[in-house]
N, C-alpha and C. Protein backbone atom coordinates (compact mmCIF):
# COMPACT_ATOMS: atom_id res chain seq x y z
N UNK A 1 -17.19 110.70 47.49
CA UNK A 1 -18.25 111.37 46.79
C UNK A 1 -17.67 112.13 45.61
N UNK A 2 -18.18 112.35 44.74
CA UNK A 2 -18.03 112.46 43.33
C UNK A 2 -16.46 112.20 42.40
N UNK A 3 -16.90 111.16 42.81
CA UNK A 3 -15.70 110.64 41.80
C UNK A 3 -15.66 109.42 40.98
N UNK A 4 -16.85 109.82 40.16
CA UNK A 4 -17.42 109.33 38.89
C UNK A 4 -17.15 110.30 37.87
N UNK A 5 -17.93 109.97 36.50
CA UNK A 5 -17.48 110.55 35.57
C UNK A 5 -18.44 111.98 35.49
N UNK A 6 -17.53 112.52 34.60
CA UNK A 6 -18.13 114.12 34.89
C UNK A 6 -19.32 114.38 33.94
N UNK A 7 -20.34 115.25 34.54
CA UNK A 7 -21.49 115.41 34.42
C UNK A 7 -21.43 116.53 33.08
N UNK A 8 -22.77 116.29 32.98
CA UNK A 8 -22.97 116.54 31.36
C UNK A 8 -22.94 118.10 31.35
N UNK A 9 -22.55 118.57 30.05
CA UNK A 9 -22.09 119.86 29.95
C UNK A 9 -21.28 120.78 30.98
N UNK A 10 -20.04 119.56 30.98
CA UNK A 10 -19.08 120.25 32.07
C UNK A 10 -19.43 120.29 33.48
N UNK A 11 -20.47 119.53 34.08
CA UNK A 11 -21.16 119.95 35.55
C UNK A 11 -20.01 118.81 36.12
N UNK A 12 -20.60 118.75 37.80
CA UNK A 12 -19.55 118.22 38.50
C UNK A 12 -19.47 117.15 38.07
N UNK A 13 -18.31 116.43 38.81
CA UNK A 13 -18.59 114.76 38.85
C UNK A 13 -19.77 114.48 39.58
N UNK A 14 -20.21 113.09 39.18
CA UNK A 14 -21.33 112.25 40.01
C UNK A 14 -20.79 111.27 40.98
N UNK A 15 -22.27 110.98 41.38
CA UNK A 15 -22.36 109.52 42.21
C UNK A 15 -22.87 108.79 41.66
N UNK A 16 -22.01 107.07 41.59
CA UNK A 16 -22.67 106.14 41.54
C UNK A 16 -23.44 105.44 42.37
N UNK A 17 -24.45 105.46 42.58
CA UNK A 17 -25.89 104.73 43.46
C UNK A 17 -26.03 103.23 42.91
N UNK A 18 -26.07 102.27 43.48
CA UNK A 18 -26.69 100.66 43.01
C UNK A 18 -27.09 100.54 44.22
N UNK A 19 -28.86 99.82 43.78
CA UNK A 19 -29.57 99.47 44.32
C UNK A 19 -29.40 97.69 44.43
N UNK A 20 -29.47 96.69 45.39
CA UNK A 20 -28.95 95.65 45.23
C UNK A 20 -30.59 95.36 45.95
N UNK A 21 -30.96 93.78 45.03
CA UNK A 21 -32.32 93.42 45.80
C UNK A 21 -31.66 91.73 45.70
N UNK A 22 -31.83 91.55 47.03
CA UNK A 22 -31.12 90.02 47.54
C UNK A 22 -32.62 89.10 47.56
N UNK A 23 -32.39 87.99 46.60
CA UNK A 23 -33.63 86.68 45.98
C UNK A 23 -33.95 86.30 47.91
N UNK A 24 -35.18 86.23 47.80
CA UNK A 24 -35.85 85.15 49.21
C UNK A 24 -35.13 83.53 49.12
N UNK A 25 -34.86 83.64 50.09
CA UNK A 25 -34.51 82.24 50.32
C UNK A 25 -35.49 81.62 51.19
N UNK A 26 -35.52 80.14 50.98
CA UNK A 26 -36.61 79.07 51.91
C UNK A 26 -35.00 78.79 53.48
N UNK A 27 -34.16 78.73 53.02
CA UNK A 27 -32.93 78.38 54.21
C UNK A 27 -32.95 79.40 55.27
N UNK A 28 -33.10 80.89 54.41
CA UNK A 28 -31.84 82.39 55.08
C UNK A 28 -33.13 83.26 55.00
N UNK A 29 -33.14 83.73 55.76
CA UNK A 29 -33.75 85.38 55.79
C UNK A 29 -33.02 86.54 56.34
N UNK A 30 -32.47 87.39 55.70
CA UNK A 30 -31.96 88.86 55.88
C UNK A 30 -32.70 90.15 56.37
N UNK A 31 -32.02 90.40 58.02
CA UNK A 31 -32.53 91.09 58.55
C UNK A 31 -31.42 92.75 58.83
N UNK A 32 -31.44 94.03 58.19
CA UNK A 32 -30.48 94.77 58.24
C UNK A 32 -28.85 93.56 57.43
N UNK A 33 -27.73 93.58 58.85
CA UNK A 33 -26.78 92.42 58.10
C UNK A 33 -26.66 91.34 58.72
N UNK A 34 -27.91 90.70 59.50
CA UNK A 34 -28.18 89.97 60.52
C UNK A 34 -28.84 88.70 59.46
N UNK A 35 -28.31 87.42 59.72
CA UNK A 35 -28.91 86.35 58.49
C UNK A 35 -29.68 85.37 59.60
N UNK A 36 -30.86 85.35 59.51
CA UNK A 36 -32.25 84.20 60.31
C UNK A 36 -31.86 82.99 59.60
N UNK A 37 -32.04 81.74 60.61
CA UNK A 37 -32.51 80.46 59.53
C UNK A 37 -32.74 80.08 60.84
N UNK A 38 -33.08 78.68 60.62
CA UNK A 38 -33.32 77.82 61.57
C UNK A 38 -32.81 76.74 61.87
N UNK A 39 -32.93 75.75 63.06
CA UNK A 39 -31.89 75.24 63.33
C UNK A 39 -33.37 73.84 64.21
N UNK A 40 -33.08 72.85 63.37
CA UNK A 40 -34.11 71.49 63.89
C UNK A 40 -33.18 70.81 64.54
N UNK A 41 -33.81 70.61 65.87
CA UNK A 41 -33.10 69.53 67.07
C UNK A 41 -34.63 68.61 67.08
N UNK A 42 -33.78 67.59 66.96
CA UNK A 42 -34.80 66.07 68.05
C UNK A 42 -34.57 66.28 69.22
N UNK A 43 -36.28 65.78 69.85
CA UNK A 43 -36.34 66.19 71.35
C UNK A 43 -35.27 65.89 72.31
N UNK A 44 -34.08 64.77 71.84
CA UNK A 44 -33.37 64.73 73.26
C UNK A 44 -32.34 65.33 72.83
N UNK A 45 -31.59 66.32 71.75
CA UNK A 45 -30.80 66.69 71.31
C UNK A 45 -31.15 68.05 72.41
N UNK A 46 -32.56 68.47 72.30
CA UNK A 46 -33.35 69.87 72.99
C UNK A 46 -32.98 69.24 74.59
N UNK A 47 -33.01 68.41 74.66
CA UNK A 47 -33.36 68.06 76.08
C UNK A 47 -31.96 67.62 76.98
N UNK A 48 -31.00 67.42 75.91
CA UNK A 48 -30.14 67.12 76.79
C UNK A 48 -28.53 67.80 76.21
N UNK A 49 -29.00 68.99 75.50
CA UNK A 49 -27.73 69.50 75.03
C UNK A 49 -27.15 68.80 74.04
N UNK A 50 -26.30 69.65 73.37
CA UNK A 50 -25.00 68.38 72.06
C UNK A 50 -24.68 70.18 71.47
N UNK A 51 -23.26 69.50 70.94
CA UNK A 51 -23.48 70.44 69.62
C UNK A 51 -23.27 70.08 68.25
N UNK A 52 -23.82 70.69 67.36
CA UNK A 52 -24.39 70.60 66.13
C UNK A 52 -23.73 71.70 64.98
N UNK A 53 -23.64 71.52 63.74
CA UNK A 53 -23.32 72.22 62.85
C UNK A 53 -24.21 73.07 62.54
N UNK A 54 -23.93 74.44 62.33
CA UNK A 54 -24.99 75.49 61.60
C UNK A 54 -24.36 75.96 60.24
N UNK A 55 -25.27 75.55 58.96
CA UNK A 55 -24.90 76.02 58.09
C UNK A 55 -25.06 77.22 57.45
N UNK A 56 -24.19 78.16 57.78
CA UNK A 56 -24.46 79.76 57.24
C UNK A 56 -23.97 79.81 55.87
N UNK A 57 -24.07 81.39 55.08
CA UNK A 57 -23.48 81.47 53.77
C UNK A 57 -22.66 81.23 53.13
N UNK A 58 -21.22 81.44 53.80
CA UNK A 58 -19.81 80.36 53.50
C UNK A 58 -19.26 80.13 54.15
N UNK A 59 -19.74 79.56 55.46
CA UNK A 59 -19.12 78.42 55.91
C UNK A 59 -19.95 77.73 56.93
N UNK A 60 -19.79 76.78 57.56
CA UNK A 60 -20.41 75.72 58.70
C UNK A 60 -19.80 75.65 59.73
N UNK A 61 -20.31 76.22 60.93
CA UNK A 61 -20.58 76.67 61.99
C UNK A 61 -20.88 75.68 63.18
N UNK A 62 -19.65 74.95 64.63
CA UNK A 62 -20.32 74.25 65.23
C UNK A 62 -20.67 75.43 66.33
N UNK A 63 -21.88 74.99 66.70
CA UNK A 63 -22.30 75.39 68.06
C UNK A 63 -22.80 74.75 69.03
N UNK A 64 -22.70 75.11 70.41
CA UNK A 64 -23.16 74.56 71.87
C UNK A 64 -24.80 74.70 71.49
N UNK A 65 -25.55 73.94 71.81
CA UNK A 65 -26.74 73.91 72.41
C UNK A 65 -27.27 73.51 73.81
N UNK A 66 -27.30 74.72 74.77
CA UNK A 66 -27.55 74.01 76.23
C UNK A 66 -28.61 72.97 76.18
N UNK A 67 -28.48 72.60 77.70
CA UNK A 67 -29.53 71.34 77.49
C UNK A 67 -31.08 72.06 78.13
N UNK A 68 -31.72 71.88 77.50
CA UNK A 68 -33.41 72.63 77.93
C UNK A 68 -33.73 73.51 76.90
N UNK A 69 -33.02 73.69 76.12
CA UNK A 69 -33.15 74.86 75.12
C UNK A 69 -34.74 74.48 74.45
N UNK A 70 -35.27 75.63 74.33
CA UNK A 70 -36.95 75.91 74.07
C UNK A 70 -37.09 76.11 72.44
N UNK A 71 -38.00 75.31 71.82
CA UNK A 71 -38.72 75.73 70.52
C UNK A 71 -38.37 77.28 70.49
N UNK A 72 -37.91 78.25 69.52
CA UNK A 72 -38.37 79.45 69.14
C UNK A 72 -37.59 80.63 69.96
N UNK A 73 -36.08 79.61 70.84
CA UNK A 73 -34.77 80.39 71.52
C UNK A 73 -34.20 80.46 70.29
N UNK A 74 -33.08 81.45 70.32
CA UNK A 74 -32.18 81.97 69.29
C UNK A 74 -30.80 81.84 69.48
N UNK A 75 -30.10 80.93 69.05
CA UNK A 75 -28.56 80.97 69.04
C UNK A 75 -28.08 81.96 68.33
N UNK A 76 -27.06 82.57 68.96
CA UNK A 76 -26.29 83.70 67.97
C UNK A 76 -25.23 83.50 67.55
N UNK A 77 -24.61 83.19 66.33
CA UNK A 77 -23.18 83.28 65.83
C UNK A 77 -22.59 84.17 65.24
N UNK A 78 -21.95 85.57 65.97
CA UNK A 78 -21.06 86.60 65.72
C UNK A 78 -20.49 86.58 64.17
N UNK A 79 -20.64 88.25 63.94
CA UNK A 79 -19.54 87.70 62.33
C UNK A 79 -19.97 87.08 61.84
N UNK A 80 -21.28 86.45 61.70
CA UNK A 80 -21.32 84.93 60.35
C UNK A 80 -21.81 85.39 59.45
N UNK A 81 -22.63 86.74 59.55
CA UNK A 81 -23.82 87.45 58.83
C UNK A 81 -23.53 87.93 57.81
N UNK A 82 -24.14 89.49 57.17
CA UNK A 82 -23.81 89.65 55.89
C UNK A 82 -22.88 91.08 56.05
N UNK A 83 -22.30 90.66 55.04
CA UNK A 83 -20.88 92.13 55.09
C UNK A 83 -22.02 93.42 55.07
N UNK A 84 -21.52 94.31 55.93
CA UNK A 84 -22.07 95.31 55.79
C UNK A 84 -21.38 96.60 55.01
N UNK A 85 -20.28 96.21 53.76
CA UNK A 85 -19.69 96.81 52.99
C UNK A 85 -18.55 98.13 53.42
N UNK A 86 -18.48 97.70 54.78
CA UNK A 86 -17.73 98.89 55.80
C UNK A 86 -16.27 97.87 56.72
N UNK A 87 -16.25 96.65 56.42
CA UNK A 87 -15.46 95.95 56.57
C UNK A 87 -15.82 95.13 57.64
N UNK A 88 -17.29 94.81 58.20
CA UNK A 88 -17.85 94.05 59.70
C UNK A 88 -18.75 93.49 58.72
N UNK A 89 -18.98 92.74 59.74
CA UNK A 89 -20.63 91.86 59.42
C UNK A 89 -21.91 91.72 60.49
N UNK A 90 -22.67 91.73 60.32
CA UNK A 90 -24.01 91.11 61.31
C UNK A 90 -23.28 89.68 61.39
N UNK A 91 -24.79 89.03 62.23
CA UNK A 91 -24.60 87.37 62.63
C UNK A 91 -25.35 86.92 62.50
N UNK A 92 -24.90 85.45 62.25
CA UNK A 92 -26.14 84.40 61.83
C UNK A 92 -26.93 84.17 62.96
N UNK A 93 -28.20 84.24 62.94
CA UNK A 93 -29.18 83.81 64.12
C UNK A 93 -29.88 82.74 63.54
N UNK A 94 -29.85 81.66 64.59
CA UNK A 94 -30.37 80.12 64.29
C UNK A 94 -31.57 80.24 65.07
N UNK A 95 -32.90 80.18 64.88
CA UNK A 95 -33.89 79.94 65.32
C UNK A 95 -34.11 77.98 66.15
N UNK A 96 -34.50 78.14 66.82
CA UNK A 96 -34.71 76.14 67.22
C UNK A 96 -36.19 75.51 67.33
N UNK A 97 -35.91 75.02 66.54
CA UNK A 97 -37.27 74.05 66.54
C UNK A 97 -37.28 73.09 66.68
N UNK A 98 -37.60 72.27 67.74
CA UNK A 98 -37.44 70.89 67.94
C UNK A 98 -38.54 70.02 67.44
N UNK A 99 -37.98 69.10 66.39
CA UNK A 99 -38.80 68.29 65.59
C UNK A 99 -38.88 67.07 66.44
N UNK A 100 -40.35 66.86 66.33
CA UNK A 100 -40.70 65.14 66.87
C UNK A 100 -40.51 64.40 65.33
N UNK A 101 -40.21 63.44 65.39
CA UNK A 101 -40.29 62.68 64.33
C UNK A 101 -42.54 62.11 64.46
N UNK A 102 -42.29 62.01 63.08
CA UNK A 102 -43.71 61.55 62.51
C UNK A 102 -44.30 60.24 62.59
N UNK A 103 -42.84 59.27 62.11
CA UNK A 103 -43.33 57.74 62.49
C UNK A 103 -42.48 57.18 63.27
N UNK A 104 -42.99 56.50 64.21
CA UNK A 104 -41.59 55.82 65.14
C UNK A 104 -41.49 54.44 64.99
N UNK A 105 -40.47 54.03 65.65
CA UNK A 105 -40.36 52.76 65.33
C UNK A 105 -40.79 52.02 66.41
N UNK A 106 -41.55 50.66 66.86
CA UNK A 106 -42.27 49.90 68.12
C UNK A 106 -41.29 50.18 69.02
N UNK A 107 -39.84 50.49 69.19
CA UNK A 107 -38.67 50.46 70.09
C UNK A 107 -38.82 52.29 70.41
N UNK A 108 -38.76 53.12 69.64
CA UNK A 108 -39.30 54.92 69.98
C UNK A 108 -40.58 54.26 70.67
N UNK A 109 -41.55 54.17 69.87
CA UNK A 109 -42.78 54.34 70.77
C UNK A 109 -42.50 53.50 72.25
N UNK A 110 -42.25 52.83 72.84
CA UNK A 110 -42.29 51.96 73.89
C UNK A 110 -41.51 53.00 74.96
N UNK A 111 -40.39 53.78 74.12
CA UNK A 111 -39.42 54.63 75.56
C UNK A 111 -39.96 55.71 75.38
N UNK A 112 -41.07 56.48 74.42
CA UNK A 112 -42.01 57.38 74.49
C UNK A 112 -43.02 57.38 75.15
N UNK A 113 -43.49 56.24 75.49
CA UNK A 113 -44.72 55.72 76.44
C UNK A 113 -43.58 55.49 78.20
N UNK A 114 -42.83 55.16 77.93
CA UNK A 114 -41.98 55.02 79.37
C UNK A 114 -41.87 56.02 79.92
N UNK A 115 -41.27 57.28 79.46
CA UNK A 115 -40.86 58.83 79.50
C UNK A 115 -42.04 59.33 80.13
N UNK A 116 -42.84 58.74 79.01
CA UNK A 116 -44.47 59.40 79.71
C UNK A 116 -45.56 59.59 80.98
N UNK A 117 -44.64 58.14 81.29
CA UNK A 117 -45.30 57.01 82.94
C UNK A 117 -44.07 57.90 83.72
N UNK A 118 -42.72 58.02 83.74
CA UNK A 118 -42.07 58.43 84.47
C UNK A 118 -41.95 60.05 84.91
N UNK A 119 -42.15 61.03 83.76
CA UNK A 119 -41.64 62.18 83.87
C UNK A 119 -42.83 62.84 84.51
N UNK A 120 -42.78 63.95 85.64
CA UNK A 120 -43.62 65.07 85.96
C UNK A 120 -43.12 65.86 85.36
N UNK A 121 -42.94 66.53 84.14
CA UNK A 121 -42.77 67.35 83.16
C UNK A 121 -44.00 67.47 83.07
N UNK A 122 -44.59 69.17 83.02
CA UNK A 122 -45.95 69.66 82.10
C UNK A 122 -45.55 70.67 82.01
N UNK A 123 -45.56 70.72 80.15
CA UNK A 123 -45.55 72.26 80.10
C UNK A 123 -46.89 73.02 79.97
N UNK A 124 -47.94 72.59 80.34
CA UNK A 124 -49.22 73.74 80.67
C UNK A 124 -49.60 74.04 81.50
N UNK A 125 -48.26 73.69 82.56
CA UNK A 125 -48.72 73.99 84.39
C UNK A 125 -47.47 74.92 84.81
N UNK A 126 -46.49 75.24 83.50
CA UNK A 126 -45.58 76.54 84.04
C UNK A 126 -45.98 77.80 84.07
C-alpha cells in the first residue's frame, strides 16, 4: 500500500486500483476463480464410463468419467481455474450433458430399438 507516485501537493503516496472486466464467453463462464463449461458425452460414453479430454484456458485436461454419470453432474479439475493473483487458482468445473445424436443411421436406430425391447431402465419410476 502506497507505493505509487506521490500525491498532489506533496500528500502521501497512492494506490493503484484496476478494475478488470473479463468478455462472456459461449465455451467458459467465471465464477469467483472457479471456470464453468461443459462437457458433451454420447449416451454410452454416460453409460459406460471412458475418459475424455477437457479443454480449459491453457491447457487440455484428461479426465475419468464414471460409468452412470447423470446429465447436469459436475466434474472437478483442481488448479485448472483462474489465478487468483495471490499465487493459487480456482478449478475448472465441467458440467455433463449427454447428447443423443439427431440423425441415426438404420444400424443406431435398430440397436436403439434393441436396447429398448431389452432394458428395464425408467427414469420416471426413480
Amino acid at each position: 500500500m502506497g507505493k505509487e507516485s506521490h500525491g498532489q501537493n506533496g500528500g502521501k503516496n497512492g494506490d493503484l486500483f484496476i478494475k478488470i472486466n473479463i468478455e462472456k464467453n459461449k465455451k467458459f463462464r467465471l465464477e469467483g476463480c472457479n471456470i464453468y463449461t461443459y462437457l458433451d458425452l454420447t449416451p454410452w460414453e454416460a453409460a459406460l464410463g471412458t475418459r475424455i479430454k477437457v479443454q480449459g484456458l491453457d491447457s487440455e485436461e484428461t479426465v475419468y468419467i464414471p460409468k452412470g454419470i447423470q446429465s447436469g453432474e459436475k466434474i472437478k479439475i483442481q488448479g485448472k481455474g483462474y489465478k487468483d493473483g495471490k499465487g493459487g487458482r480456482g478449478d475448472l468445473i465441467a458440467e455433463i450433458r449427454t447428447m443423443v445424436p439427431k440423425n441415426l443411421s438404420t444400424e443406431e436406430a435398430q440397436i436403439y430399438e434393441k436396447l429398448k425391447q431389452i432394458s428395464k431402465f425408467n427414469p420416471r419410476s426413480a
